[in-house]
Every structure is written in C-alpha cells, then in structure tokens.
N, C-alpha and C. Protein backbone atom coordinates (compact mmCIF):
# COMPACT_ATOMS: atom_id res chain seq x y z
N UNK A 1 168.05 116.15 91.06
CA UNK A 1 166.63 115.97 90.84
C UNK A 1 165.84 117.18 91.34
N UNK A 2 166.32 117.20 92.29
CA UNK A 2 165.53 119.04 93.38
C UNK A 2 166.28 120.28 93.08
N UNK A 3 167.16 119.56 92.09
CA UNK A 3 168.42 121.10 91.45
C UNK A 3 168.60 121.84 92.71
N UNK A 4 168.90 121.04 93.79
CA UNK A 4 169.77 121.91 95.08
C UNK A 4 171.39 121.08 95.20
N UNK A 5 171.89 121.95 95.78
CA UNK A 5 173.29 121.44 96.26
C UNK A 5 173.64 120.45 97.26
N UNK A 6 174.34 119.57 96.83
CA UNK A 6 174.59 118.33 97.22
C UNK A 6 175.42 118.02 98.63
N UNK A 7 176.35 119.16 98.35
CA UNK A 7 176.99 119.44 99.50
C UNK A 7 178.19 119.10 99.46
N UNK A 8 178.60 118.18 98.02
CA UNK A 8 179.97 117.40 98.25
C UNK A 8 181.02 118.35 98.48
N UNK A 9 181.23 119.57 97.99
CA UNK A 9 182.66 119.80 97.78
C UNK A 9 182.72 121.69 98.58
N UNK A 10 181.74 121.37 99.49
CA UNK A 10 181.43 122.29 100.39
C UNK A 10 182.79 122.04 101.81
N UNK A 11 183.37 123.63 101.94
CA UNK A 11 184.54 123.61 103.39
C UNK A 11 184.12 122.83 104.30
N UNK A 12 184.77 122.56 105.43
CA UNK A 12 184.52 121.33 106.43
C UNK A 12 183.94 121.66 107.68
N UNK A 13 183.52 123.32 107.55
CA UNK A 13 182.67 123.66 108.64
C UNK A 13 181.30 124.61 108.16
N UNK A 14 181.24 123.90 106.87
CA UNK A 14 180.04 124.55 106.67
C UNK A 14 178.70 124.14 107.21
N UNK A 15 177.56 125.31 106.92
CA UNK A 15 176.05 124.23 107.77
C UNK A 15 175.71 123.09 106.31
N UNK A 16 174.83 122.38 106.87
CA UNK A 16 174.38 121.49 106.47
C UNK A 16 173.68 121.95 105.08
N UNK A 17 173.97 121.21 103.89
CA UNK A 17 172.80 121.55 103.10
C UNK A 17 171.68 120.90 103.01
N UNK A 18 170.57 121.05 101.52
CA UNK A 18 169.27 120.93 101.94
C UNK A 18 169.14 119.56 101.66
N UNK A 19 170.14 118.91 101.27
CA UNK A 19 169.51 117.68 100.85
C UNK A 19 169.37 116.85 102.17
N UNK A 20 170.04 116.71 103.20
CA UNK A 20 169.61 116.99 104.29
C UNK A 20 168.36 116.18 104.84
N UNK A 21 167.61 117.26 105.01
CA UNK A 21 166.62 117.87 104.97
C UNK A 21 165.38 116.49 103.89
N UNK A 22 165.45 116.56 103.16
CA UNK A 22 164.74 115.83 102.42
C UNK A 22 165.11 114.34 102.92
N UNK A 23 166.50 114.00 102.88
CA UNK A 23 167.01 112.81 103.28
C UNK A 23 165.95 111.96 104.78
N UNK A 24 165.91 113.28 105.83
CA UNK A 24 165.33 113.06 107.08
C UNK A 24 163.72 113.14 106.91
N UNK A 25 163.00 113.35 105.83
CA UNK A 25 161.44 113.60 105.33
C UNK A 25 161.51 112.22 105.30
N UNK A 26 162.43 111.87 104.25
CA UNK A 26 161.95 110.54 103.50
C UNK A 26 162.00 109.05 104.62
N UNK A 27 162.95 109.66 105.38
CA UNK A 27 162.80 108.58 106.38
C UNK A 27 161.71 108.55 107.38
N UNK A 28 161.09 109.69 107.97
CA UNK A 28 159.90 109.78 108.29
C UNK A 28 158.71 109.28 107.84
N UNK A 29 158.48 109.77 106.36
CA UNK A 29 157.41 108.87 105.51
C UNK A 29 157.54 107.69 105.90
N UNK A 30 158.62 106.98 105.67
CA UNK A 30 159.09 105.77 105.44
C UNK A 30 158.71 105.11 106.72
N UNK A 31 158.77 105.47 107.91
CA UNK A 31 158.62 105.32 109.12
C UNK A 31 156.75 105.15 109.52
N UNK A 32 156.24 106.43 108.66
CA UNK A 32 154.41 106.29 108.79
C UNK A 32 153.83 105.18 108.15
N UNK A 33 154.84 105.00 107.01
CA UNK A 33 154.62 103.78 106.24
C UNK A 33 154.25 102.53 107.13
N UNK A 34 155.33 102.12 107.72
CA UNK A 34 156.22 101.26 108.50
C UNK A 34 154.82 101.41 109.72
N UNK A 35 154.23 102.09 110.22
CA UNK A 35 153.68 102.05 111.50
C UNK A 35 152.03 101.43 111.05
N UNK A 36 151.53 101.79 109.66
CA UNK A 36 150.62 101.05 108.87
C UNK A 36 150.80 99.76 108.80
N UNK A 37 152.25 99.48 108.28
CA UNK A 37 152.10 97.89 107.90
C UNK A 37 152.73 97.09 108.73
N UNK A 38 152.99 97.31 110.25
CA UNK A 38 153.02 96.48 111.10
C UNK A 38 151.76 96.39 111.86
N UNK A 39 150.45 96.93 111.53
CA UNK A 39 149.67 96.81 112.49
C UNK A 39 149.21 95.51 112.13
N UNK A 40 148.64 94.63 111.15
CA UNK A 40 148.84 92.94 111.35
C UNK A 40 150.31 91.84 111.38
N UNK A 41 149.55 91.13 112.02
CA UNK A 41 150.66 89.78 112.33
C UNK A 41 150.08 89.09 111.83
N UNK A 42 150.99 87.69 111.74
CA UNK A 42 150.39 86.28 111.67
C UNK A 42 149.65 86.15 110.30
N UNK A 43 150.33 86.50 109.09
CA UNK A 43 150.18 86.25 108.04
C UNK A 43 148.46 86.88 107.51
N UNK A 44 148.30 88.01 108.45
CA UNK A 44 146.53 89.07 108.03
C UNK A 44 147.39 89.84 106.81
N UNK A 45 146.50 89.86 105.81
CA UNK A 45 147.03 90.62 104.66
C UNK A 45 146.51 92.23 104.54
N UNK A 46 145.23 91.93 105.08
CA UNK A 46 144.67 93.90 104.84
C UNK A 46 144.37 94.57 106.38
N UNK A 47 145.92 95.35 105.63
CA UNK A 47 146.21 96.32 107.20
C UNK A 47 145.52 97.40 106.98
N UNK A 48 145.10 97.38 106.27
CA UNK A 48 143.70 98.68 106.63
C UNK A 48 142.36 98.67 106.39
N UNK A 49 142.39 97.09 107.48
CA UNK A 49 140.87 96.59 108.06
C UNK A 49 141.11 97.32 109.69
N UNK A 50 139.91 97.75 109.56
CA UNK A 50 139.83 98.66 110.78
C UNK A 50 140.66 99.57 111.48
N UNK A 51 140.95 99.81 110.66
CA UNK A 51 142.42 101.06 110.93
C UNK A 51 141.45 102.25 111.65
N UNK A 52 140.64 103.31 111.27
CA UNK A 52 139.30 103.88 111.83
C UNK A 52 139.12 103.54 113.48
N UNK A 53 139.02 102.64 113.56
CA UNK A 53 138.80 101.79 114.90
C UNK A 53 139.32 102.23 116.12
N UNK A 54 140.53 102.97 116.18
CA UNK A 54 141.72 103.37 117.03
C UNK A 54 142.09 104.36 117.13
N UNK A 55 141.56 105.31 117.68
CA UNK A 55 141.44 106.81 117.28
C UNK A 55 142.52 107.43 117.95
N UNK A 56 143.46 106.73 118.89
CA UNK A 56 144.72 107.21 118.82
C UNK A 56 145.47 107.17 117.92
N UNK A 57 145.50 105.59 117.31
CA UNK A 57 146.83 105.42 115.90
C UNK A 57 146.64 106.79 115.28
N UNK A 58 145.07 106.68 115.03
CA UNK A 58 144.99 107.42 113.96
C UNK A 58 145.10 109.24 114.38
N UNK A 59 145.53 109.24 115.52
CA UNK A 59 145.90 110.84 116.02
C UNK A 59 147.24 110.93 115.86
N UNK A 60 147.65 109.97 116.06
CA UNK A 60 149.30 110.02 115.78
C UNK A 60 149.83 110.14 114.57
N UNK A 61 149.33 109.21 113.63
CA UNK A 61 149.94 109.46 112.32
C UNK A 61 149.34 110.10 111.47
N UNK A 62 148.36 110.62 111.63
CA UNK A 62 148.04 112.64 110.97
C UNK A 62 148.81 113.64 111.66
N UNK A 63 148.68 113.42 112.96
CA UNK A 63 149.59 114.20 113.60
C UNK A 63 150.84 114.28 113.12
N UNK A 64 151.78 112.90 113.21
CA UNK A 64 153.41 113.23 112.38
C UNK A 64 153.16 113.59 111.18
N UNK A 65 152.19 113.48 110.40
CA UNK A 65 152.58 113.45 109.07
C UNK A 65 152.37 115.44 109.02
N UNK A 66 151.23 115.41 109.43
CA UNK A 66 151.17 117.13 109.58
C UNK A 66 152.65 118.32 110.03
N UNK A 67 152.35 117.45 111.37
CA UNK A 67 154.30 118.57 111.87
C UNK A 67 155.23 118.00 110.84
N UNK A 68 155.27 116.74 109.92
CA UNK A 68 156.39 116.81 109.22
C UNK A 68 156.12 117.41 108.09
N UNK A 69 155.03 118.02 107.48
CA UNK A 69 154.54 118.58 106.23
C UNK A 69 154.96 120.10 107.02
C-alpha cells in the first residue's frame, strides 16, 4: 500500500524495516483515540462534552500527537 518493503525475506540480522515504523504510528493514534473515548463512563454518550474544560488532557494529547507527527 506505502510501496515499501515488508521485510519478509530480509537476512536475520538485518535493521528493521519501515513498515515498522508505521505499525508503531498506528498504534499510537489508536491509543489518542482510546484516551478520548474513555473519558465518559456509565453509559454518557458525548465524549466531547467538555473536553476544552481540562487543559491538561488537552496538553497531552496535542502534545503526543505533535512528537508523534
């Protein structure tokens, strides 16, 4: 899909390729995701009522998302 190398049939001490790399992005996203939609419990449906409100959350996850961009 990213027309990079996969890595399969690479010697057994080679470095890492890039897919990698993307593999560990996507779990990050996945993770900022994840830190949004646990902020309600108890069956609250809109997690981004007052999200604004918390000006740490919200330093943190611009923050990761930035160093991971």
């Amino acid at each position: 899909m990213f027309k990079i190398d996969s890595g399969r049939n690479a010697p057994l001490h080679s470095p890492p390729s890039e897919h990698y790399t993307i593999i560990f992005n996507t779990f990050v996203m996945m993770q900022l995701f994840n830190e949004i939609n646990a902020r309600k419990i108890h069956g609250e449906r809109n997690v981004f009522d007052g999200i604004f409100r918390n000006p740490i959350f919200c330093t943190i996850v611009l923050g990761t998302f930035a160093i991971q961009v």
